[in-house]
Protein backbone atom coordinates (compact mmCIF):
# COMPACT_ATOMS: atom_id res chain seq x y z
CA UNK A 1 -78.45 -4.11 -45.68
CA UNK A 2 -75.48 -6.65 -46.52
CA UNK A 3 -73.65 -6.00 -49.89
CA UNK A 4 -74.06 -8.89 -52.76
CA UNK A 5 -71.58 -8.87 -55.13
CA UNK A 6 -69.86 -11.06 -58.09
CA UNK A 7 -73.39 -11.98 -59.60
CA UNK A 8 -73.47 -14.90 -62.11
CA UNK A 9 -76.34 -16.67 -63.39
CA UNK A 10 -77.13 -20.61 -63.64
CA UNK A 11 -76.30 -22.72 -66.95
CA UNK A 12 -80.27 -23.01 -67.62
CA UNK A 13 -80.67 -19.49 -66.46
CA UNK A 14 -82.97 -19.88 -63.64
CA UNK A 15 -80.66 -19.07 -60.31
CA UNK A 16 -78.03 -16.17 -59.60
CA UNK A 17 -75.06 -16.89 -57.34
CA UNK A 18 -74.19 -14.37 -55.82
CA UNK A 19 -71.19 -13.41 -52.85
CA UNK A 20 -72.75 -12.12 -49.74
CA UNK A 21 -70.99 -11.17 -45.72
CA UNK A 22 -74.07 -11.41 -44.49
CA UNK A 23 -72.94 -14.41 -42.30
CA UNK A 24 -69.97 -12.64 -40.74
CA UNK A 25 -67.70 -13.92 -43.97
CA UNK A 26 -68.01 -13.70 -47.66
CA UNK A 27 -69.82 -16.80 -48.60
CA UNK A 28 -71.86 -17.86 -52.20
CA UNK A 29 -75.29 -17.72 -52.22
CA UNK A 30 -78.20 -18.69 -54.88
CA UNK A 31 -81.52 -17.38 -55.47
CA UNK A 32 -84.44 -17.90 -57.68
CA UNK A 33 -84.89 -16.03 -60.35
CA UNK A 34 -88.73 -16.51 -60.25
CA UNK A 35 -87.78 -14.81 -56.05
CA UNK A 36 -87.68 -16.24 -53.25
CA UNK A 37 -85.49 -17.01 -50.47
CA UNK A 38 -81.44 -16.56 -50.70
CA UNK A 39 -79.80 -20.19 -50.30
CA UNK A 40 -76.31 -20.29 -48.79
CA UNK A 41 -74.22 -22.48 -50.87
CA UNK A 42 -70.59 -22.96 -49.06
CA UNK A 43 -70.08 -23.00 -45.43
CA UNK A 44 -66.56 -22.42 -45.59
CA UNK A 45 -65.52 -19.17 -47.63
CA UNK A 46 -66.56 -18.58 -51.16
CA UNK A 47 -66.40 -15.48 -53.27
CA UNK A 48 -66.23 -15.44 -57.04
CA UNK A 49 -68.02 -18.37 -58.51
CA UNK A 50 -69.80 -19.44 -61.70
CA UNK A 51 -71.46 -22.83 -62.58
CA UNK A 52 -70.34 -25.66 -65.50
CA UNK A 53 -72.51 -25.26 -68.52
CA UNK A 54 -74.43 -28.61 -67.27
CA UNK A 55 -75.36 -27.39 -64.18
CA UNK A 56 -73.45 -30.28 -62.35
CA UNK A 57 -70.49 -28.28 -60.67
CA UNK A 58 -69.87 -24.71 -59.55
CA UNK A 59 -66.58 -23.09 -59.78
CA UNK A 60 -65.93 -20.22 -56.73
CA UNK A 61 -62.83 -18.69 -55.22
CA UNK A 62 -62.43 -19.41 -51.45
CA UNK A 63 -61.70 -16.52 -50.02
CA UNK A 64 -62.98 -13.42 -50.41
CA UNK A 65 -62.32 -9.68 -49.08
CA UNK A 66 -64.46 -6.51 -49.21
CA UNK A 67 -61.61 -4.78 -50.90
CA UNK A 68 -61.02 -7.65 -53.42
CA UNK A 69 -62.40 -5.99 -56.20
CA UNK A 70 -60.82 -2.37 -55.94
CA UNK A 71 -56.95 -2.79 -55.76
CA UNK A 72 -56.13 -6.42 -56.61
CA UNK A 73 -51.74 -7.33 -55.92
CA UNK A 74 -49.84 -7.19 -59.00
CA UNK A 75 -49.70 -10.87 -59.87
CA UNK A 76 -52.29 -13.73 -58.76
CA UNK A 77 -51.30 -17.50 -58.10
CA UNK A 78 -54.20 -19.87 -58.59
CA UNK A 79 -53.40 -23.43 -56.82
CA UNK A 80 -55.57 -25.74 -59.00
CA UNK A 81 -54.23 -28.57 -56.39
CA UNK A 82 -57.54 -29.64 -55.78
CA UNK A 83 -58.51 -29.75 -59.16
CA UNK A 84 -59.10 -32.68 -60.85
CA UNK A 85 -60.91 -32.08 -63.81
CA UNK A 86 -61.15 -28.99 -66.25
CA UNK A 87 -63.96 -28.61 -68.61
CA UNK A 88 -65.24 -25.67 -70.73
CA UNK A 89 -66.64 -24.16 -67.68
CA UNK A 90 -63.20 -23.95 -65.66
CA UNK A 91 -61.00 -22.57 -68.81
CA UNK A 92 -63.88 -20.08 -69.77
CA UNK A 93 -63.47 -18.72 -66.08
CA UNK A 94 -59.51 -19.16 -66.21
CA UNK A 95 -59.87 -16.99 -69.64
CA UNK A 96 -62.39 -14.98 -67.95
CA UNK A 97 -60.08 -14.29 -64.91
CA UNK A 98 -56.65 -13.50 -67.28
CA UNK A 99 -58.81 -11.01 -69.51
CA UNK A 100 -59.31 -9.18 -66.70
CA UNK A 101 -56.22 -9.40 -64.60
CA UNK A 102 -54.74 -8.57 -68.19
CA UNK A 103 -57.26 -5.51 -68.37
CA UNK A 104 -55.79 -3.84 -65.47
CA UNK A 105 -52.11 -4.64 -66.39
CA UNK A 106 -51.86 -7.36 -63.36
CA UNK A 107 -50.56 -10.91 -64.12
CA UNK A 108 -51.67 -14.32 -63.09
CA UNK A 109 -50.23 -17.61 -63.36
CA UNK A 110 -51.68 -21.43 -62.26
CA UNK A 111 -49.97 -24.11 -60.18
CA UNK A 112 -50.08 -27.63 -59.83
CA UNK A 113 -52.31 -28.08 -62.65
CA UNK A 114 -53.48 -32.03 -63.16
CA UNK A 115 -52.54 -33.68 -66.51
CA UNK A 116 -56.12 -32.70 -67.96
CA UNK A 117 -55.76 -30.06 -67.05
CA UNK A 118 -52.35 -29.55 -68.52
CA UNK A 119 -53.77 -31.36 -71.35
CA UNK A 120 -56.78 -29.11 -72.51
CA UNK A 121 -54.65 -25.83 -71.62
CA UNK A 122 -52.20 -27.08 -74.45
CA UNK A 123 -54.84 -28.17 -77.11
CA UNK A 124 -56.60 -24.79 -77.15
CA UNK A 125 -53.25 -23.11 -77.10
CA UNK A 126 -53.75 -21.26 -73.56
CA UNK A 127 -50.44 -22.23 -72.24
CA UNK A 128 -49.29 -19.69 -74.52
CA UNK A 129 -50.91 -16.32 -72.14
CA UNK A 130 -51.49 -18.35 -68.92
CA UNK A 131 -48.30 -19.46 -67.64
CA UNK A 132 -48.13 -23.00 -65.59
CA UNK A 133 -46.02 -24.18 -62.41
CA UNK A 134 -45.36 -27.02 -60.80
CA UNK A 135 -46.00 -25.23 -57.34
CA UNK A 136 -47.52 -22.03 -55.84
CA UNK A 137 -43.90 -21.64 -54.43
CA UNK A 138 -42.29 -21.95 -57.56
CA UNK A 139 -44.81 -19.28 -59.29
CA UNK A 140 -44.04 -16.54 -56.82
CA UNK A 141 -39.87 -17.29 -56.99
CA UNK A 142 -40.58 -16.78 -60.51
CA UNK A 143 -42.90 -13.27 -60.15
CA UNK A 144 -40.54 -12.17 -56.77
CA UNK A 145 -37.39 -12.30 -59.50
């Protein structure tokens, strides 16, 4: 049997994604709640993930290892590069994410962060525990010193 781990459920409730190898690489899937059928959702990596409160977007982590989980490195970069837009969804998995790291005495930091982005991380004060970079280099010059 093929492990399926980092379960999350739908905004209305009726779906889990879940991360599954069972294609050779970690990759989300969804399934009914009611049963049914396991749907793949990415094709190209996907690990962690959680969907926006209205169901329009879901939020995953690319890559994923089987050892992810049980020794994570000492400080995490997140490249929000791709990023465009950050609503309630993204910063409750950003605060989500930091508790955790935070938990287990590890750091984490984000890069290239949009203006919004920027923007919403000020108003609710977050800048203040999750630090922000201009660059993924410039984030691990600053944890390397």
């Amino acid at each position: 049997m093929t492990p399926a781990v980092i379960p999350g459920w739908s905004a209305e409730g009726e779906f889990i994604y879940l991360a599954s190898n069972r294609t050779g690489s970690w990759e989300v899937w969804r399934v009914a709640v009611s049963g049914g059928r396991p749907l793949q959702v990415t094709t190209n990596g996907g690990y962690m993930s959680r969907e926006s409160r209205d169901g329009k977007w879901l939020y995953f982590s690319k890559d994923g290892k089987d050892n992810i989980c049980s020794e994570p490195a000492p400080y995490l970069v997140l490249d929000l590069s791709g990023v465009s837009f950050l609503d309630s969804a993204g910063v409750g998995a950003l605060v989500g994410l930091f508790m955790n790291r935070r938990s287990i005495g590890k750091k984490l930091a984000l890069a290239a962060v949009a203006q919004q982005g920027i923007a919403i991380l000020q108003v609710s004060r977050l800048v203040r525990f999750l630090p922000l970079y201009a660059s993924v280099d410039l984030a691990v010059q600053r944890f390397r010193t």
